[in-house]
Structures are given as structure tokens and as C-alpha cells.
Protein backbone atom coordinates (compact mmCIF):
# COMPACT_ATOMS: atom_id res chain seq x y z
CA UNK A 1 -12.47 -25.76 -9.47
CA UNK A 2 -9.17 -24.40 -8.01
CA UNK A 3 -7.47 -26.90 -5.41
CA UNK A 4 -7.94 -23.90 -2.58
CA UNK A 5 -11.77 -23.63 -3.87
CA UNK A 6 -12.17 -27.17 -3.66
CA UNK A 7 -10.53 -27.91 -0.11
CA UNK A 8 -12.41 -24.30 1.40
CA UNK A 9 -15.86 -25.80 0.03
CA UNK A 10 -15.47 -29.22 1.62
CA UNK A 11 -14.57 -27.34 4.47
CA UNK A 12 -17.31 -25.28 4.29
CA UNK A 13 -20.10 -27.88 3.87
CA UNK A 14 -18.38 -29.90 6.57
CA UNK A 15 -19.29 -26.84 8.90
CA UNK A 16 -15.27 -26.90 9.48
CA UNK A 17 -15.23 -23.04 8.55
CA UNK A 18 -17.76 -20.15 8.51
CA UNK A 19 -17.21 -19.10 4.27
CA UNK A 20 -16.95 -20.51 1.20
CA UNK A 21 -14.14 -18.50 0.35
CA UNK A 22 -10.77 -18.55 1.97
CA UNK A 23 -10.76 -14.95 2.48
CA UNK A 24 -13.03 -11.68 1.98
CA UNK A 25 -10.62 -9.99 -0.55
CA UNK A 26 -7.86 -10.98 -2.68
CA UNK A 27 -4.76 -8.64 -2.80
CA UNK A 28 -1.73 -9.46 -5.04
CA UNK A 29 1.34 -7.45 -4.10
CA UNK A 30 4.17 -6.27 -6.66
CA UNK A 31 7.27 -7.58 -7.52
CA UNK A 32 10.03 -5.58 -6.70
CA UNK A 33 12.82 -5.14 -9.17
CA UNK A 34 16.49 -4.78 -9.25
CA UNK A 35 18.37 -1.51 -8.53
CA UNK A 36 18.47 -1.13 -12.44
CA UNK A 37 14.42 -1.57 -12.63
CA UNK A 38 14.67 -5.11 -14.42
CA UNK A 39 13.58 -8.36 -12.56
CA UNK A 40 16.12 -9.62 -10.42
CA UNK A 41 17.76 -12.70 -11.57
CA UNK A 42 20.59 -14.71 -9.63
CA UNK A 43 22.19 -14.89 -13.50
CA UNK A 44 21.94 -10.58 -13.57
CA UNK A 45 23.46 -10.30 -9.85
CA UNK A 46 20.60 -8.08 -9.03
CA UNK A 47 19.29 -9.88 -6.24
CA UNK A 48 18.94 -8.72 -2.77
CA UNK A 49 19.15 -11.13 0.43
CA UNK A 50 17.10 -9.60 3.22
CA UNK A 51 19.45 -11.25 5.96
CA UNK A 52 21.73 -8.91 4.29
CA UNK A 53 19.60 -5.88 4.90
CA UNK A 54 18.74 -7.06 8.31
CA UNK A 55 22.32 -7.87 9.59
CA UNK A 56 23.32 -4.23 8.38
CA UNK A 57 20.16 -1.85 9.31
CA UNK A 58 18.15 -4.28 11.36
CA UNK A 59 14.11 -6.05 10.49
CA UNK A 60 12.25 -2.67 11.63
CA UNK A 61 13.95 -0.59 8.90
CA UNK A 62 13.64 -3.49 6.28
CA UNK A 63 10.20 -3.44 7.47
CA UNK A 64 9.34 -0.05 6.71
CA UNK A 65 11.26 -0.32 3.24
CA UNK A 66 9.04 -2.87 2.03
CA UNK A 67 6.54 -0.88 3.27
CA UNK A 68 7.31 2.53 1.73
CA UNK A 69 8.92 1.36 -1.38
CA UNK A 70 5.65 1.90 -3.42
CA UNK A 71 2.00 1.16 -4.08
CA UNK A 72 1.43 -2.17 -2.83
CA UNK A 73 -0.21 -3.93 -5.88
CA UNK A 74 2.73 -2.34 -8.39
CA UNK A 75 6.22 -3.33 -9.23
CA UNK A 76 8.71 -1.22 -7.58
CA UNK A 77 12.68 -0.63 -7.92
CA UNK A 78 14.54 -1.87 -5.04
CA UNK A 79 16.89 1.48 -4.17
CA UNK A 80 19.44 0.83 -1.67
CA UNK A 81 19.34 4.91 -0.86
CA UNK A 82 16.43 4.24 -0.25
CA UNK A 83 16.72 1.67 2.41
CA UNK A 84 19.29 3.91 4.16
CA UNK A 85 16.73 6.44 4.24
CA UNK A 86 14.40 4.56 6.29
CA UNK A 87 16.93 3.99 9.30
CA UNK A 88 17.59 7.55 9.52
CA UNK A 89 13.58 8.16 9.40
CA UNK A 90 13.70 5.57 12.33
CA UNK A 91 17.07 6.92 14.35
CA UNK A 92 15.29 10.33 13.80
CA UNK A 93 11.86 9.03 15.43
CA UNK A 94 14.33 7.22 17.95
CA UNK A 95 15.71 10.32 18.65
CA UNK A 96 12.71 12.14 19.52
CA UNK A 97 11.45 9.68 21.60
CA UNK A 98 14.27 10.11 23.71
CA UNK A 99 14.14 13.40 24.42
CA UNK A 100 12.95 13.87 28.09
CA UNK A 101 9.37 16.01 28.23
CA UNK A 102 9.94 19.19 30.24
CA UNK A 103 6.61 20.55 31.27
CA UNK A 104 3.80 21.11 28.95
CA UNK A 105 5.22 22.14 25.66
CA UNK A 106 2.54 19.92 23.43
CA UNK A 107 1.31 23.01 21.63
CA UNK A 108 -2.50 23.19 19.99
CA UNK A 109 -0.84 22.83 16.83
CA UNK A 110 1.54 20.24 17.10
CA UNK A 111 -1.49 18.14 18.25
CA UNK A 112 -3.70 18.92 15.63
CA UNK A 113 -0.93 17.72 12.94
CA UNK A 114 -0.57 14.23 15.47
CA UNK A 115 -4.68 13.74 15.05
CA UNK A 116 -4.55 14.51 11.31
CA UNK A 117 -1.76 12.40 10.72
CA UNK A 118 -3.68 9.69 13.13
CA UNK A 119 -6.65 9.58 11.12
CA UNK A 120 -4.35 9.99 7.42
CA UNK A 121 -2.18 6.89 8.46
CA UNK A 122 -5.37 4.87 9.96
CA UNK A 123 -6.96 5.26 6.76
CA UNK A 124 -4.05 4.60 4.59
CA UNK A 125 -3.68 1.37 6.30
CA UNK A 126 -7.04 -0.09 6.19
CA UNK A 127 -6.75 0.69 2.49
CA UNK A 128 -3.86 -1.22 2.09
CA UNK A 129 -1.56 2.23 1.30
CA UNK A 130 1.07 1.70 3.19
CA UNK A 131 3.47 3.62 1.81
CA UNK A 132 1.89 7.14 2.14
CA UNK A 133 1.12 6.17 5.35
CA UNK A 134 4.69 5.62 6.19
CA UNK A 135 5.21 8.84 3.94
CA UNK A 136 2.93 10.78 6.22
CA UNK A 137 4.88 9.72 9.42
CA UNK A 138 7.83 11.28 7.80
CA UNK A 139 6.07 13.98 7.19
CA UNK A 140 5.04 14.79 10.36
CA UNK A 141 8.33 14.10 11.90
CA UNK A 142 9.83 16.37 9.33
CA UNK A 143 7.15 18.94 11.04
CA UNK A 144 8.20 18.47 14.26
CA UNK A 145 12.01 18.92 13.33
CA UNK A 146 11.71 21.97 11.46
CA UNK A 147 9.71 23.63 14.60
CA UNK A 148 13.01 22.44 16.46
CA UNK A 149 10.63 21.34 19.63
CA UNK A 150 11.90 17.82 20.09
CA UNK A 151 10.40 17.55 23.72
CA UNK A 152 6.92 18.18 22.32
CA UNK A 153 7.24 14.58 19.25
CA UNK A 154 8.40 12.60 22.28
CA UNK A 155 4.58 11.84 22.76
CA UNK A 156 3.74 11.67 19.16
CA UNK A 157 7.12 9.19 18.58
CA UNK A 158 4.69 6.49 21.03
CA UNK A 159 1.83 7.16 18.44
CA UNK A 160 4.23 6.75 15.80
CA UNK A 161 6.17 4.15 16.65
CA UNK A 162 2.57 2.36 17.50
CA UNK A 163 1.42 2.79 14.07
CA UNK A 164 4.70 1.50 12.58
CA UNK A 165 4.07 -1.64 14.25
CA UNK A 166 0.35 -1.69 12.96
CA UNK A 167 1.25 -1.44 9.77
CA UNK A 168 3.41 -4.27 9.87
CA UNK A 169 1.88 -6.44 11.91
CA UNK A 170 -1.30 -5.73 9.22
CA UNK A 171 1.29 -6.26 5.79
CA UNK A 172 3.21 -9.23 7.13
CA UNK A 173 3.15 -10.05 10.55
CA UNK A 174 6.60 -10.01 12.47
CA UNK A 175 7.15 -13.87 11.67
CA UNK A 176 6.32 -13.73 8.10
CA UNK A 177 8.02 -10.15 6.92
CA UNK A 178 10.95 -12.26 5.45
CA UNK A 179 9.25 -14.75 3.62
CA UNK A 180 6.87 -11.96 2.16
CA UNK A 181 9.96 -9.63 0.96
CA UNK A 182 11.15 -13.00 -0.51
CA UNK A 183 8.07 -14.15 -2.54
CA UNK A 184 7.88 -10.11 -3.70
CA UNK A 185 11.20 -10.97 -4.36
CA UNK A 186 10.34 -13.80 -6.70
CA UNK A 187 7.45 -12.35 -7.95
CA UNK A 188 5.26 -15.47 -6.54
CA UNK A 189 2.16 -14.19 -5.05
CA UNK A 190 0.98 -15.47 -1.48
């Protein structure tokens, strides 16, 4: 028996917890690999320090990175394009959500893309897909843009920026998003 098996059954029979198991489904996450798509290796110089990422974009864009980067059970290439692409996606939600609302302008349409994209991204996440759900924020941002009606997005940038926060609070938590880029890092699973 597995030391985790062991330790959750004694548990268990001791009435200490309500399962057997330590959890109701086991996910593994990818590793993500260098720039070049090899492992990253202190001896290559490939590796990336997320303080590093953090001190120059800030943890929300990191966040979404690690979240968009790819499927969350694969290996993925770090890019750092990539990660500069994310803090625009978020200085362009910012952006939005700035803009003051000037009457009614939230057109039929505008809110039937908000409830699709709602019910997409809700999905996505509770099937663990976080990067098209991330990829469907975008999307609809992108939407919003090219209809050049900023004042209309500043109500979908709350349900937005509300989802963003699900998503990571659901991948990582906001205490443990370091140490979970870091063991994807290593390629230790958690």
C-alpha cells in the first residue's frame, strides 16, 4: 500500500475523515518546457524563475500564463511572447473596465456573446480546460474591441475579471500559484 493510502485508511477507519481516498479524482498536470521545447535544466540555462515573471508583469498575468499555456495534463513550451501577451489581454480587460457606462448601450447581442461565453468558460473550468477558457475570454474581448463599444464590456470586464479569479482560485489557489508553476517547473507532480 502507498504511504498516502495507508495514512487516508487509518484515517478513515478512525472515523478521522469521510473517504478512503484522499481525493475523488486524480489529475497530473504537465511539465512545462524550456523556450527551445526541451526540459529545463539549471545546466541548459533554460529555466524560468517566476519571481522573475512576477516582479516584471505582476502574479495575475503569470497566473493566466500558466493557465493558458496549454492543455493541463500535457507538456507545454514556456514562450516568453507569450507571457507578454497575457498582460496586454489583462491591460486590455483593464481598460474596458474603466471605461465609464453612459446610458444603456448593452446591446441584445453583446449580451448574448457574455452568456455564451459564461456558460463556455463555466464549463471549461469544471473540466479542468483552462486554457480555452482563458482563450474564450480573449475571444470575447477581441469581440467587444472590434465592435469599438468599450462602454458596453465595462459590465462584461466584472464577469470577466470574476471568472479569471475562479479559474485560479480552482487551478492553484492565490497562496499556492508559485509553488504549482514551480513543481510544473520540475516536472514533480502534486
Amino acid at each position: 500500500m502507498a504511504p498516502s493510502t495507508a495514512s487516508t485508511s487509518f484515517l478513515y477507519d478512525e472515523g478521522l475523515v469521510p473517504t478512503k481516498e484522499p481525493y475523488a479524482k486524480r489529475t497530473s498536470h504537465g511539465m512545462i518546457l524550456g523556450e527551445g521545447g526541451e526540459k529545463m535544466s539549471k545546466s541548459r540555462g533554460n529555466v524560468v524563475n517566476p519571481n522573475d515573471i512576477v516582479e516584471q508583469y505582476g502574479a495575475d498575468t503569470l497566473r493566466v500564463y500558466i493557465m493558458f499555456i496549454g492543455d493541463f495534463t500535457k507538456a507545454a513550451a514556456w514562450s516568453s511572447n507569450a507571457v507578454a501577451g497575457c498582460r496586454r489581454f489583462l491591460d486590455r480587460v483593464w481598460n474596458l473596465a474603466s471605461e465609464p457606462l453612459t446610458g444603456d448601450e448593452i446591446s441584445r447581442d453583446n449580451e448574448k456573446e457574455i452568456h455564451r461565453a459564461i456558460q463556455k468558460v463555466s464549463s471549461d473550468i469544471d473540466e479542468m480546460k483552462f486554457n480555452t477558457a482563458i482563450a474564450q475570454l480573449m475571444s470575447l474581448v477581441n469581440q467587444f474591441y472590434s465592435r469599438n463599444r468599450p462602454a458596453a464590456i465595462s459590465a462584461c470586464c466584472c464577469s470577466c475579471s470574476l471568472r479569471l479569479r475562479r479559474i485560479s482560485a480552482k487551478s492553484f489557489g492565490r497562496s499556492r500559484a508559485l509553488r504549482a508553476l514551480r513543481a510544473r517547473l520540475s516536472g514533480r507532480a502534486r
